[in-house]
C-alpha atoms as a PDB file:
ATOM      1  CA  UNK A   1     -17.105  12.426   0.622  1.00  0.00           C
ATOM      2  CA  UNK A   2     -13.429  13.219   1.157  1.00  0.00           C
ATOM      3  CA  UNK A   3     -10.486  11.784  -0.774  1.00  0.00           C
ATOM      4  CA  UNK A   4      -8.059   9.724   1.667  1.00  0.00           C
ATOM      5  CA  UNK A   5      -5.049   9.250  -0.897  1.00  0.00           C
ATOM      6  CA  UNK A   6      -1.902   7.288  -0.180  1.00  0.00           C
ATOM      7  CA  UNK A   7       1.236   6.342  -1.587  1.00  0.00           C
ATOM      8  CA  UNK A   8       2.916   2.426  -1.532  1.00  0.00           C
ATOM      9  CA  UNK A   9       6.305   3.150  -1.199  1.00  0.00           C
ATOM     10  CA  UNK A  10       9.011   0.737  -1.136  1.00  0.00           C
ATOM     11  CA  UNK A  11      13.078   0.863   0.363  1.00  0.00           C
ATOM     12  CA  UNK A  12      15.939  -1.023  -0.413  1.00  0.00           C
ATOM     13  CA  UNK A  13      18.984  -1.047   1.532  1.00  0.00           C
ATOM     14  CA  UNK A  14      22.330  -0.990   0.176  1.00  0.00           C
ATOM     15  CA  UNK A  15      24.317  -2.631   2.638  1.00  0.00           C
ATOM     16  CA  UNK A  16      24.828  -3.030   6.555  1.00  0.00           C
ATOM     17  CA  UNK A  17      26.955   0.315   7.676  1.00  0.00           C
ATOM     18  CA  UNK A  18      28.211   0.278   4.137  1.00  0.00           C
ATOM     19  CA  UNK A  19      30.212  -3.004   4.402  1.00  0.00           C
ATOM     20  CA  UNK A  20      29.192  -4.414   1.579  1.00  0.00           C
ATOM     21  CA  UNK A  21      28.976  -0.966  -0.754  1.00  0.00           C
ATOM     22  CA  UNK A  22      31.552  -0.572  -3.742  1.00  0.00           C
ATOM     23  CA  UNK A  23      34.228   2.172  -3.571  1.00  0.00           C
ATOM     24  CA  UNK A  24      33.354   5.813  -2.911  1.00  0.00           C
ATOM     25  CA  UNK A  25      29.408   4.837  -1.714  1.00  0.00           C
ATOM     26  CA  UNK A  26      30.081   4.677   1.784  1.00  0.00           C
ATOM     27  CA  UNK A  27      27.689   7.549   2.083  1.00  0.00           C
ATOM     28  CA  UNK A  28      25.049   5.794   0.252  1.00  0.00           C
ATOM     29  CA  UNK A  29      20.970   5.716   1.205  1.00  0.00           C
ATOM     30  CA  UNK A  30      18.618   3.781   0.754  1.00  0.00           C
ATOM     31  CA  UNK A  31      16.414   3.895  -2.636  1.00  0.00           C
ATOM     32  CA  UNK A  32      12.949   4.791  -2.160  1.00  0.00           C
ATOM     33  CA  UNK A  33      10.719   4.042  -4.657  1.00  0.00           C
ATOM     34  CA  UNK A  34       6.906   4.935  -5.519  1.00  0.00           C
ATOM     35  CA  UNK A  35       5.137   1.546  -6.690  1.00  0.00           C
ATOM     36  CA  UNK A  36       1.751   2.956  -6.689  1.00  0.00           C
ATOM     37  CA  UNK A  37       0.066   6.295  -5.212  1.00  0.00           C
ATOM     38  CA  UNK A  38      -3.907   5.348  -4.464  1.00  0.00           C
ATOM     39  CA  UNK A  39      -6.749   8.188  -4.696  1.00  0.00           C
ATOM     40  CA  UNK A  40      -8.179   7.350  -1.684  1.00  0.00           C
ATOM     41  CA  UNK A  41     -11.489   6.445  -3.839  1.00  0.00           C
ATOM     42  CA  UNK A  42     -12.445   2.900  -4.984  1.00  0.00           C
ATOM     43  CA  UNK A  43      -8.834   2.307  -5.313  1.00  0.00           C
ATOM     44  CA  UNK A  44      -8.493   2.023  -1.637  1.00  0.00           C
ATOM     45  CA  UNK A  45      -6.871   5.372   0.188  1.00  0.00           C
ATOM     46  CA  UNK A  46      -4.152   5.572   3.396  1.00  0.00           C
ATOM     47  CA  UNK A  47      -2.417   1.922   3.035  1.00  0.00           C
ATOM     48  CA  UNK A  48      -0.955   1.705   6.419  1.00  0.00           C
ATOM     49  CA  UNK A  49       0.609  -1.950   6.961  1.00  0.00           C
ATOM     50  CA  UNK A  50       3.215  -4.030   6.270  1.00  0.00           C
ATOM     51  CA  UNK A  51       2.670  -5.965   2.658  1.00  0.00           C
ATOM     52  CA  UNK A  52       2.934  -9.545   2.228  1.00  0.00           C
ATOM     53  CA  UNK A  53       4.488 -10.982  -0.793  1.00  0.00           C
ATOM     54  CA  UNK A  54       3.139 -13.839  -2.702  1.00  0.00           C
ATOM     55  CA  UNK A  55       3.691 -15.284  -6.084  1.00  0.00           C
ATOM     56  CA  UNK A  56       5.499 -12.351  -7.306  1.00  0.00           C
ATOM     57  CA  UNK A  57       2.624  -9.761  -6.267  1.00  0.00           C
ATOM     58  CA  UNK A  58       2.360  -7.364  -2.745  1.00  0.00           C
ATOM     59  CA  UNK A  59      -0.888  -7.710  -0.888  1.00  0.00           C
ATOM     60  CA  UNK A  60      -1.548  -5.324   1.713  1.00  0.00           C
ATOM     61  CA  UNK A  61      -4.278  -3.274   3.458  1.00  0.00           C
ATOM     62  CA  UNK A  62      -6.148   0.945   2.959  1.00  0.00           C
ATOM     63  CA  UNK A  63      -7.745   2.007   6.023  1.00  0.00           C
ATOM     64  CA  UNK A  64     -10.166   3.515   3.528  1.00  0.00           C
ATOM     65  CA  UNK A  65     -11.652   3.766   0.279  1.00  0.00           C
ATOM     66  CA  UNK A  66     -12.842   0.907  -1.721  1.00  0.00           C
ATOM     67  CA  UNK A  67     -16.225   0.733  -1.582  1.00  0.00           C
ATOM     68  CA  UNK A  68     -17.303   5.177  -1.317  1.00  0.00           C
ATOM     69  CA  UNK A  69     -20.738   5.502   0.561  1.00  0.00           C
ATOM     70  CA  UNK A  70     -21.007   1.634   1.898  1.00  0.00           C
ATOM     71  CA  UNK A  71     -23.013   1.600   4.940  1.00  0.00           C
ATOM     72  CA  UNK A  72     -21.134   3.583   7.765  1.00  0.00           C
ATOM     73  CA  UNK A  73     -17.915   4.664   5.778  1.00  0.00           C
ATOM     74  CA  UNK A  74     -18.987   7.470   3.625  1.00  0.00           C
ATOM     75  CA  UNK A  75     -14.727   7.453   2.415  1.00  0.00           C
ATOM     76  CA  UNK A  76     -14.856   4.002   1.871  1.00  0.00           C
ATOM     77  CA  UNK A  77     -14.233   1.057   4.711  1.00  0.00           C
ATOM     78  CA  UNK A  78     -11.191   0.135   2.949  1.00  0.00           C
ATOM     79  CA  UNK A  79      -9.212  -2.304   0.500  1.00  0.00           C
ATOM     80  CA  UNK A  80      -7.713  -5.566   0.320  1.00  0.00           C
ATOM     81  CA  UNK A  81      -5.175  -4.700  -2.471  1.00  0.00           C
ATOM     82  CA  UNK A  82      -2.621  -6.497  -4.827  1.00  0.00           C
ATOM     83  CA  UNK A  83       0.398  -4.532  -6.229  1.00  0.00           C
ATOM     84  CA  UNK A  84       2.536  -5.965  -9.121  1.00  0.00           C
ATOM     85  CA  UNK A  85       6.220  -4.399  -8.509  1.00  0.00           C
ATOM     86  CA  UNK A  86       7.331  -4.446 -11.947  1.00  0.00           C
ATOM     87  CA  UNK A  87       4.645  -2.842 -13.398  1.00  0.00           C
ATOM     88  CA  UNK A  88       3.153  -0.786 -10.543  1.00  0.00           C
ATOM     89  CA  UNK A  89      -0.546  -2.062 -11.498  1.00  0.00           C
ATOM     90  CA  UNK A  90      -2.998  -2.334  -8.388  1.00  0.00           C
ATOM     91  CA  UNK A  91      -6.063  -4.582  -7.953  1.00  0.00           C
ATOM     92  CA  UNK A  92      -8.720  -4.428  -5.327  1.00  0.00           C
ATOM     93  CA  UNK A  93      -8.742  -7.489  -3.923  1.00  0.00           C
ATOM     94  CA  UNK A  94     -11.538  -6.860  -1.580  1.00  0.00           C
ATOM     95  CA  UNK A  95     -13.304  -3.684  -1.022  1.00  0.00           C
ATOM     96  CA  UNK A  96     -14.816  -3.489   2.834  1.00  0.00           C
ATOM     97  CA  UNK A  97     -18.650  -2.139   3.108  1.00  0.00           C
ATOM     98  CA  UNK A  98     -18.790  -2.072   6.868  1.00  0.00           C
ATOM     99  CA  UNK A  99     -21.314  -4.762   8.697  1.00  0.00           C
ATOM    100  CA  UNK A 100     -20.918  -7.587   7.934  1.00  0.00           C
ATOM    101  CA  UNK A 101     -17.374  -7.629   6.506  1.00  0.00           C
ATOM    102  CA  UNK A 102     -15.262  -5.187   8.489  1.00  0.00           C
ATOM    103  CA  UNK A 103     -14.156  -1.651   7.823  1.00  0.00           C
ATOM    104  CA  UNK A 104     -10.364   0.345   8.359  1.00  0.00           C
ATOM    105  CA  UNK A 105      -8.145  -3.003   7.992  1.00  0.00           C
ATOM    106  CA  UNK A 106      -4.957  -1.919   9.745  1.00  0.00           C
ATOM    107  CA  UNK A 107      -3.025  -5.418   9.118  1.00  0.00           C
ATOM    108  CA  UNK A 108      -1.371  -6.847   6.227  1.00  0.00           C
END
């Protein structure tokens, strides 16, 4: 078994071409910030989607993890996972096993 980790990063913007940016932060980036960095064990590992957000929580997909040794996915066939932004704590939603459920979700 090998460890797939991952990190659920999020950006904000601070304005179109700085139009909307106070005084002397013309130059200014975006803010990237790390809400959660999986394992890549039964936390789910390699979150590759978009996230959906839903009643103040972000759902989104691991291509593995989740489930370590299920059926054909000795690193796990992957996560269904909940993120809470203000606190950073994740959930498994769903962990995949392979047949019948599906394995490497790739969506949000």
């Amino acid at each position: 078994m090998r460890r797939i980790p991952g990190s659920l990063m999020l950006s904000f913007a601070l304005g179109a071409a700085g139009a909307a940016l106070p005084p002397g932060a013309a130059g200014a980036a975006a803010k990237l910030t790390t809400l959660y960095s999986f394992t890549g064990l039964a936390d789910g590992g390699a979150p590759v989607a978009g996230l959906t957000y839903v009643r103040g929580a972000l759902y989104g997909t691991t291509l593995a993890g989740g489930a370590i040794g299920a059926n054909a996915c000795s690193d796990g066939c992957g996560t269904v996972f909940k993120v809470v932004p203000g606190t950073g704590a994740e959930t498994v939603v769903h962990a995949f096993t392979g047949a019948p459920d599906g394995a490497s979700p790739e969506a949000g």
